[in-house]
C-alpha atoms as a PDB file:
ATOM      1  CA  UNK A   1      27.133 -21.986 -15.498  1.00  0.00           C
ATOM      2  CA  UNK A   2      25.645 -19.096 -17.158  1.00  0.00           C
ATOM      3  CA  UNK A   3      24.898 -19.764 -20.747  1.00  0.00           C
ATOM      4  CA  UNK A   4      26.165 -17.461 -23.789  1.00  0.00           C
ATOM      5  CA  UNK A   5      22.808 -15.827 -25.565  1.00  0.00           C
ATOM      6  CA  UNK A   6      22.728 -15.892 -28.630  1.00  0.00           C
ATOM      7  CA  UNK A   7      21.990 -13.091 -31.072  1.00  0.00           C
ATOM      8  CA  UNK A   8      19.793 -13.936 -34.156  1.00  0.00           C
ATOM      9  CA  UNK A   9      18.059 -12.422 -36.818  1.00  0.00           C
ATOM     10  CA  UNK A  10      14.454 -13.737 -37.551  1.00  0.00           C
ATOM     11  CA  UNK A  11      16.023 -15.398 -40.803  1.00  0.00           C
ATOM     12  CA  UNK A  12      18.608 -16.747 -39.031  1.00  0.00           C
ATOM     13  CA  UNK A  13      15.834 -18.258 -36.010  1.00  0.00           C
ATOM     14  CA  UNK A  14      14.285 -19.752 -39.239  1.00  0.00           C
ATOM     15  CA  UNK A  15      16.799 -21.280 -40.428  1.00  0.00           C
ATOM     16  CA  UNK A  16      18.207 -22.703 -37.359  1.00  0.00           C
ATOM     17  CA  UNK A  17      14.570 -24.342 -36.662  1.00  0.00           C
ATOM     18  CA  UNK A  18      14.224 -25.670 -39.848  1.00  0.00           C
ATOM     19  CA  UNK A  19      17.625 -27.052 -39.721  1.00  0.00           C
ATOM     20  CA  UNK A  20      16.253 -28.710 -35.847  1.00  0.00           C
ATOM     21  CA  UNK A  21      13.172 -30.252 -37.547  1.00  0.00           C
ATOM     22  CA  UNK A  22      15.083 -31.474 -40.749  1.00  0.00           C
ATOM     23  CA  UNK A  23      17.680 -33.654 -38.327  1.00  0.00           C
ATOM     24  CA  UNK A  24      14.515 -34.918 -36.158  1.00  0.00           C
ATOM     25  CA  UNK A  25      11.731 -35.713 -38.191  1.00  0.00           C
ATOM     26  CA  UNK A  26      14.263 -36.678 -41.286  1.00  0.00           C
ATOM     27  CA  UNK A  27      17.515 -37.325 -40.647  1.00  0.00           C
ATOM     28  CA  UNK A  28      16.806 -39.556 -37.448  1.00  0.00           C
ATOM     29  CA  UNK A  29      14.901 -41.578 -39.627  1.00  0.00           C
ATOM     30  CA  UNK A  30      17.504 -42.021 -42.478  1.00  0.00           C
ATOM     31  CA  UNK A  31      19.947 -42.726 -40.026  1.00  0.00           C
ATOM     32  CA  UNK A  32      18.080 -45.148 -38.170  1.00  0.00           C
ATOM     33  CA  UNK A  33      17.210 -46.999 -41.134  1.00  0.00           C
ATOM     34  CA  UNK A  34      21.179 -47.492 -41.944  1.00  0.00           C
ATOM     35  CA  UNK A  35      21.679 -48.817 -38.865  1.00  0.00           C
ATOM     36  CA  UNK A  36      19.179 -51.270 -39.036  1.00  0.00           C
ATOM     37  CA  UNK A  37      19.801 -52.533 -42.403  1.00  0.00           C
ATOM     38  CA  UNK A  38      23.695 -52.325 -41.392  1.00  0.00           C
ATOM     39  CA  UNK A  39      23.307 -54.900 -38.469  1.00  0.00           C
ATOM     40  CA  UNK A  40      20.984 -56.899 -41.289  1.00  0.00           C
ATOM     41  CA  UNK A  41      24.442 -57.426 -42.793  1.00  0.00           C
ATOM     42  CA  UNK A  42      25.478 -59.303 -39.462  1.00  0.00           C
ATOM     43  CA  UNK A  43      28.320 -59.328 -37.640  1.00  0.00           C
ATOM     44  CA  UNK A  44      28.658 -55.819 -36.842  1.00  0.00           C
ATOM     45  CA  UNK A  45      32.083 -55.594 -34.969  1.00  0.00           C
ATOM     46  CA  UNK A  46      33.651 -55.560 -38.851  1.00  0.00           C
ATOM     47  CA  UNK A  47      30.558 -53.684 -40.912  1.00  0.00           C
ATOM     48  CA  UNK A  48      31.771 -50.345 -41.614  1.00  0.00           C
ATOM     49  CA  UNK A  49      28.447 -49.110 -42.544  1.00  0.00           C
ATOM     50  CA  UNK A  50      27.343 -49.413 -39.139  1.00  0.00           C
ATOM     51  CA  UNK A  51      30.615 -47.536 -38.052  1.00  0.00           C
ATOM     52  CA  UNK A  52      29.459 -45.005 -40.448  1.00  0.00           C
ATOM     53  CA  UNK A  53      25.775 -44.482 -39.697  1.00  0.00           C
ATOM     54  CA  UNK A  54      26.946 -44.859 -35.793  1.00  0.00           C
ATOM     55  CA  UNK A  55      28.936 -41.747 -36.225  1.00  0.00           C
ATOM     56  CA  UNK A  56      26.119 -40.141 -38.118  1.00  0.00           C
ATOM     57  CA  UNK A  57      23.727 -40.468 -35.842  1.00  0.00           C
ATOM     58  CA  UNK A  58      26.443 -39.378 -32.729  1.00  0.00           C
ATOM     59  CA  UNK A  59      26.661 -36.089 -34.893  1.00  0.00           C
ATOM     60  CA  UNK A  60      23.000 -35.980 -35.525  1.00  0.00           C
ATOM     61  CA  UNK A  61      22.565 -35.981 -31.867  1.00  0.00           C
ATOM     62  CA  UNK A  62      24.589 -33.833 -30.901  1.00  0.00           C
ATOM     63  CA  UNK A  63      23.968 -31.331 -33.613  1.00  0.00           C
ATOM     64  CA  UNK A  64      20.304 -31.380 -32.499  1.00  0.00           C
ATOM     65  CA  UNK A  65      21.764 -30.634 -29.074  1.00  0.00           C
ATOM     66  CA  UNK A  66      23.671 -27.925 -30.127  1.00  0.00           C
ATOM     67  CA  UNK A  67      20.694 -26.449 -31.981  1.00  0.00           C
ATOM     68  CA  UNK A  68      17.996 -26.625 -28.950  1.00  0.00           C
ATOM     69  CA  UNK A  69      20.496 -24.872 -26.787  1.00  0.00           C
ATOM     70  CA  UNK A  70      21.150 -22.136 -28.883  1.00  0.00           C
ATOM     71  CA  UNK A  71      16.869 -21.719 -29.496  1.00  0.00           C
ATOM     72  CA  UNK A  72      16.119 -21.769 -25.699  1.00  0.00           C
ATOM     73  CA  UNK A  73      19.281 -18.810 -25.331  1.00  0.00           C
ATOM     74  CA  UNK A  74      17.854 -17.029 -28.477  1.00  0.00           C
ATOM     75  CA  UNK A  75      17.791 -13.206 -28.715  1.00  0.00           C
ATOM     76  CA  UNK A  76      15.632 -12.271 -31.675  1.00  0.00           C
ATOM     77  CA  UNK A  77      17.194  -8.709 -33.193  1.00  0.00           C
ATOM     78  CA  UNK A  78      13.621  -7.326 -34.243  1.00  0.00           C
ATOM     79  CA  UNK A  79      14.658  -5.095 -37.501  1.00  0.00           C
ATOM     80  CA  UNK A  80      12.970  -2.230 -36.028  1.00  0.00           C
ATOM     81  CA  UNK A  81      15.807  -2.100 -33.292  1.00  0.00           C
ATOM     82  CA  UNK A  82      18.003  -1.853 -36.736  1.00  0.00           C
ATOM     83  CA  UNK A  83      18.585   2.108 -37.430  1.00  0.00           C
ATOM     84  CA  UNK A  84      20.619   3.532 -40.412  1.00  0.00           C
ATOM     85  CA  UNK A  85      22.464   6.153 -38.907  1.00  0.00           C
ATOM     86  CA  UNK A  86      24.518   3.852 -36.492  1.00  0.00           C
ATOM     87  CA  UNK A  87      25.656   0.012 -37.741  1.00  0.00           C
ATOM     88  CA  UNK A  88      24.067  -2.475 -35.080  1.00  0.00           C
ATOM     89  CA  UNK A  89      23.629  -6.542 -35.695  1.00  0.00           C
ATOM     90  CA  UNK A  90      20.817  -6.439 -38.416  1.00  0.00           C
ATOM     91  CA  UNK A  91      22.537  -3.630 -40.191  1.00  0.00           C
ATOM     92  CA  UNK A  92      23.797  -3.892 -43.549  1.00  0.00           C
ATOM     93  CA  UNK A  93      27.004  -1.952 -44.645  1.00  0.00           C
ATOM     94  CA  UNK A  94      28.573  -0.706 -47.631  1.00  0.00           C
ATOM     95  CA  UNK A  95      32.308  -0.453 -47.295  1.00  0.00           C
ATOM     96  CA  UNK A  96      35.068   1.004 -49.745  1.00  0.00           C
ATOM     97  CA  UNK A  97      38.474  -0.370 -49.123  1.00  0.00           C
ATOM     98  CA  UNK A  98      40.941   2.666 -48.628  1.00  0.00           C
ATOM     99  CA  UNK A  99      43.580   0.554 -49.837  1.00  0.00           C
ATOM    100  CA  UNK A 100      42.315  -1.183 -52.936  1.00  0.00           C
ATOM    101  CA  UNK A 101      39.096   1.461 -53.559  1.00  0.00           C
ATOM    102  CA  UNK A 102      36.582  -2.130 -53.716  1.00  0.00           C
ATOM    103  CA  UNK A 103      33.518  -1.612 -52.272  1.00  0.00           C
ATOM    104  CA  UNK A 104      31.649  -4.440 -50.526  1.00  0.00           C
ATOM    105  CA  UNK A 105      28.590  -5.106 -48.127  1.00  0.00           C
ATOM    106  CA  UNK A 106      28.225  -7.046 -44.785  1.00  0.00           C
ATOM    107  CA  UNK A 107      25.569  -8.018 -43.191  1.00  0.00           C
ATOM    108  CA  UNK A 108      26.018  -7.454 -39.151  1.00  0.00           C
ATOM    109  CA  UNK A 109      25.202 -10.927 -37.593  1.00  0.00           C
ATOM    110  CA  UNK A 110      25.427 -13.334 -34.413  1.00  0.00           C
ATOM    111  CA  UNK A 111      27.962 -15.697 -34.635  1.00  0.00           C
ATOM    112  CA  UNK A 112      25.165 -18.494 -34.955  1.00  0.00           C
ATOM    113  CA  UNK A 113      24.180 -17.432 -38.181  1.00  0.00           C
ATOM    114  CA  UNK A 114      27.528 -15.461 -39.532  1.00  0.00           C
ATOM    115  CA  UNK A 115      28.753 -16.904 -43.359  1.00  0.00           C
ATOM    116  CA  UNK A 116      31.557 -15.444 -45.099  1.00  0.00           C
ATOM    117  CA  UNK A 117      30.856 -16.697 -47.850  1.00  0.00           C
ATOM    118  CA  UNK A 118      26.968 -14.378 -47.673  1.00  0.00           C
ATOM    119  CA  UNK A 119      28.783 -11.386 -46.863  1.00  0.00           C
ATOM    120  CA  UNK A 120      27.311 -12.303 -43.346  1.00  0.00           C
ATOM    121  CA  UNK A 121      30.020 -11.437 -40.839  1.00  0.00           C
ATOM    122  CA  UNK A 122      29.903 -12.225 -37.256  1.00  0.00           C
ATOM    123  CA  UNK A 123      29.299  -9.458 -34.376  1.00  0.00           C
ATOM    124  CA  UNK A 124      32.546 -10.863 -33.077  1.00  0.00           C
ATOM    125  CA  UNK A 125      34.311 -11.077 -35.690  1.00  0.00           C
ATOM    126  CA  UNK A 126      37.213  -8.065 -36.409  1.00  0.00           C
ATOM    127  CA  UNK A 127      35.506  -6.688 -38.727  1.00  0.00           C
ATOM    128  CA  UNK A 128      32.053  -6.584 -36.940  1.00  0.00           C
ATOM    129  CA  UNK A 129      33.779  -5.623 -33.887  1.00  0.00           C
ATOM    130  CA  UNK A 130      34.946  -2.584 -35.702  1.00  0.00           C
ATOM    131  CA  UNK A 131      31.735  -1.670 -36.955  1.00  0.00           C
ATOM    132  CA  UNK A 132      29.079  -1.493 -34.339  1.00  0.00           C
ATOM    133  CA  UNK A 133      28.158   1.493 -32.937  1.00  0.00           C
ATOM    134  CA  UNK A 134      29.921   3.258 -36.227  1.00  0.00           C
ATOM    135  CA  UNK A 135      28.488   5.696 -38.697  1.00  0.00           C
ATOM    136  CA  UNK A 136      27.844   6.619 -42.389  1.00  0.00           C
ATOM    137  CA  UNK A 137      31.663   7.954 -43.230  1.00  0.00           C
ATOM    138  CA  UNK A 138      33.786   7.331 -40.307  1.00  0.00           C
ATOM    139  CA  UNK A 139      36.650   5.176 -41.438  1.00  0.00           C
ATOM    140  CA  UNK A 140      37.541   2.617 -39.018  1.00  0.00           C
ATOM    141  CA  UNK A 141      41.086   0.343 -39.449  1.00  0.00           C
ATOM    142  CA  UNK A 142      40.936  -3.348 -38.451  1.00  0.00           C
ATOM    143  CA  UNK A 143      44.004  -5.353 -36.799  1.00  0.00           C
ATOM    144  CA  UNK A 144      43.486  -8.783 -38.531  1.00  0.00           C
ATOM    145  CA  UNK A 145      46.695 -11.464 -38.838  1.00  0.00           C
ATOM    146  CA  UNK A 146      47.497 -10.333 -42.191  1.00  0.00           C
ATOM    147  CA  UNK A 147      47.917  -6.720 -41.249  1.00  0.00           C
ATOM    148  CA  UNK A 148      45.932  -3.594 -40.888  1.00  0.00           C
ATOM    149  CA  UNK A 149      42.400  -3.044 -43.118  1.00  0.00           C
ATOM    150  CA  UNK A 150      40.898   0.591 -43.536  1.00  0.00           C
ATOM    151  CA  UNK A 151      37.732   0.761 -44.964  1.00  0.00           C
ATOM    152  CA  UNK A 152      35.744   3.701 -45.080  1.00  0.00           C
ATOM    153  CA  UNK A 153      31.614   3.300 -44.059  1.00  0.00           C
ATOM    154  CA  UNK A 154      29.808   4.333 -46.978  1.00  0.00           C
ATOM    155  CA  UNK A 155      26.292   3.191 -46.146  1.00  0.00           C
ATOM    156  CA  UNK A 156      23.967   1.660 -43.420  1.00  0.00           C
ATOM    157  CA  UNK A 157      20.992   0.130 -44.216  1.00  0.00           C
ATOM    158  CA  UNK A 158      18.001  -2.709 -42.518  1.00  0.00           C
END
Protein backbone atom coordinates (compact mmCIF):
# COMPACT_ATOMS: atom_id res chain seq x y z
CA UNK A 1 0.00 0.00 0.00
CA UNK A 2 1.32 3.19 -1.19
CA UNK A 3 1.18 5.83 1.43
CA UNK A 4 -0.53 9.43 0.92
CA UNK A 5 2.47 12.27 1.20
CA UNK A 6 1.85 14.73 2.91
CA UNK A 7 2.26 18.40 2.07
CA UNK A 8 3.63 20.74 4.85
CA UNK A 9 4.85 24.00 5.38
CA UNK A 10 8.06 24.35 7.57
CA UNK A 11 5.67 25.84 10.36
CA UNK A 12 3.44 23.28 10.01
CA UNK A 13 6.68 20.35 10.18
CA UNK A 14 7.33 22.35 13.44
CA UNK A 15 4.48 22.10 14.83
CA UNK A 16 3.68 18.61 14.08
CA UNK A 17 7.23 17.62 15.77
CA UNK A 18 6.73 19.51 18.64
CA UNK A 19 3.34 18.15 19.03
CA UNK A 20 5.40 14.25 18.58
CA UNK A 21 7.87 15.19 21.37
CA UNK A 22 5.19 16.84 23.71
CA UNK A 23 3.02 13.28 23.69
CA UNK A 24 6.47 11.24 24.19
CA UNK A 25 8.65 12.83 26.48
CA UNK A 26 5.41 14.45 28.43
CA UNK A 27 2.34 13.12 27.98
CA UNK A 28 3.55 9.35 28.23
CA UNK A 29 4.74 10.25 31.44
CA UNK A 30 1.53 11.96 32.81
CA UNK A 31 -0.35 9.23 31.59
CA UNK A 32 1.67 6.61 32.95
CA UNK A 33 1.68 8.09 36.23
CA UNK A 34 -2.39 7.93 36.29
CA UNK A 35 -2.30 4.60 35.63
CA UNK A 36 -0.13 3.70 38.22
CA UNK A 37 -1.60 5.64 40.94
CA UNK A 38 -5.13 4.40 39.46
CA UNK A 39 -4.32 0.62 40.08
CA UNK A 40 -2.88 2.11 43.69
CA UNK A 41 -6.62 2.55 44.25
CA UNK A 42 -7.04 -1.36 43.80
CA UNK A 43 -9.39 -3.25 42.28
CA UNK A 44 -9.23 -1.96 38.90
CA UNK A 45 -12.11 -3.83 37.04
CA UNK A 46 -14.50 -0.87 38.78
CA UNK A 47 -11.80 2.30 38.96
CA UNK A 48 -12.85 4.59 36.35
CA UNK A 49 -9.72 6.50 36.50
CA UNK A 50 -7.91 3.71 35.14
CA UNK A 51 -10.68 3.43 32.37
CA UNK A 52 -9.88 6.97 31.81
CA UNK A 53 -6.09 7.16 31.70
CA UNK A 54 -6.38 3.61 29.69
CA UNK A 55 -8.13 5.45 26.97
CA UNK A 56 -5.69 8.29 27.23
CA UNK A 57 -2.88 6.58 26.75
CA UNK A 58 -4.72 4.29 23.65
CA UNK A 59 -5.13 7.88 22.06
CA UNK A 60 -1.71 8.96 23.04
CA UNK A 61 -0.47 6.04 21.17
CA UNK A 62 -2.03 6.19 18.48
CA UNK A 63 -1.82 9.89 18.01
CA UNK A 64 1.99 9.46 18.18
CA UNK A 65 1.40 6.90 15.44
CA UNK A 66 -0.45 9.02 13.40
CA UNK A 67 2.15 11.78 13.77
CA UNK A 68 5.44 9.58 12.83
CA UNK A 69 3.65 8.47 9.74
CA UNK A 70 2.78 11.63 8.48
CA UNK A 71 6.84 12.95 9.32
CA UNK A 72 8.41 9.94 7.47
CA UNK A 73 5.69 10.87 4.22
CA UNK A 74 6.52 14.64 4.73
CA UNK A 75 6.86 17.00 1.73
CA UNK A 76 8.37 20.23 2.98
CA UNK A 77 6.82 23.27 0.56
CA UNK A 78 10.18 25.39 0.70
CA UNK A 79 8.63 29.16 0.41
CA UNK A 80 10.85 29.81 -2.40
CA UNK A 81 8.72 27.27 -4.53
CA UNK A 82 5.84 29.91 -3.32
CA UNK A 83 5.46 32.63 -6.32
CA UNK A 84 2.94 35.58 -6.29
CA UNK A 85 1.72 35.58 -9.61
CA UNK A 86 0.07 32.04 -9.43
CA UNK A 87 -1.65 30.73 -5.83
CA UNK A 88 0.27 27.38 -4.90
CA UNK A 89 0.21 25.64 -1.15
CA UNK A 90 2.33 28.30 0.78
CA UNK A 91 0.51 31.09 -0.91
CA UNK A 92 -1.49 33.50 0.86
CA UNK A 93 -4.68 35.05 -0.78
CA UNK A 94 -6.77 37.97 -0.52
CA UNK A 95 -10.30 37.32 -1.64
CA UNK A 96 -13.40 39.76 -2.07
CA UNK A 97 -16.68 38.00 -1.95
CA UNK A 98 -18.70 38.98 -5.20
CA UNK A 99 -21.72 38.40 -3.34
CA UNK A 100 -21.34 40.12 0.00
CA UNK A 101 -18.12 42.56 -1.20
CA UNK A 102 -16.03 41.01 2.33
CA UNK A 103 -12.69 40.55 1.74
CA UNK A 104 -10.73 37.79 3.49
CA UNK A 105 -7.28 35.88 3.36
CA UNK A 106 -6.34 32.12 3.23
CA UNK A 107 -3.49 30.64 3.70
CA UNK A 108 -2.97 27.61 0.98
CA UNK A 109 -2.13 24.49 3.16
CA UNK A 110 -1.84 20.51 3.38
CA UNK A 111 -4.56 19.01 4.94
CA UNK A 112 -2.16 18.07 7.96
CA UNK A 113 -1.84 21.43 9.01
CA UNK A 114 -5.22 23.18 7.46
CA UNK A 115 -7.39 25.31 10.45
CA UNK A 116 -10.38 27.17 9.63
CA UNK A 117 -10.43 28.80 12.27
CA UNK A 118 -6.41 30.50 11.04
CA UNK A 119 -7.73 31.28 7.79
CA UNK A 120 -5.59 28.10 6.95
CA UNK A 121 -7.58 26.18 4.36
CA UNK A 122 -6.73 22.83 3.11
CA UNK A 123 -5.26 22.14 -0.59
CA UNK A 124 -8.24 19.84 -0.77
CA UNK A 125 -10.56 21.60 0.45
CA UNK A 126 -13.27 23.49 -2.21
CA UNK A 127 -12.02 26.39 -1.75
CA UNK A 128 -8.25 25.47 -2.11
CA UNK A 129 -9.16 23.29 -4.88
CA UNK A 130 -10.43 26.32 -6.63
CA UNK A 131 -7.52 28.30 -6.08
CA UNK A 132 -4.34 26.64 -7.10
CA UNK A 133 -2.87 27.31 -10.12
CA UNK A 134 -5.17 30.74 -10.15
CA UNK A 135 -4.12 34.33 -10.54
CA UNK A 136 -4.24 37.94 -9.19
CA UNK A 137 -8.02 38.85 -10.59
CA UNK A 138 -9.48 35.83 -12.07
CA UNK A 139 -12.70 35.14 -10.26
CA UNK A 140 -13.24 31.60 -9.64
CA UNK A 141 -16.98 30.18 -8.24
CA UNK A 142 -16.93 27.30 -5.72
CA UNK A 143 -19.71 24.40 -5.57
CA UNK A 144 -19.90 23.94 -1.72
CA UNK A 145 -23.32 22.24 0.01
CA UNK A 146 -24.75 25.49 0.72
CA UNK A 147 -24.63 26.71 -2.83
CA UNK A 148 -22.35 28.46 -5.20
CA UNK A 149 -19.38 31.07 -3.75
CA UNK A 150 -17.70 33.67 -6.21
CA UNK A 151 -14.93 35.36 -4.96
CA UNK A 152 -12.77 37.39 -6.92
CA UNK A 153 -8.57 36.90 -6.32
CA UNK A 154 -7.38 40.11 -5.24
CA UNK A 155 -3.88 39.27 -4.06
CA UNK A 156 -1.15 36.51 -3.80
CA UNK A 157 1.43 36.70 -1.53
CA UNK A 158 4.47 34.13 0.48
Amino acid sequence: MVEKEVILTLDGLKKLEHELEQLKTVKRREVAERIKQAIEFGDISENSEYEDAKNEQAFIEGRILTLEKMLRNARVIDEGDVHTDVVSIGSTVLLKDLEFGDEIAYTIVGSAEADPSANKISNESPVGKALLGQKTGEIIEVNVPAGTLKYQIMGISK
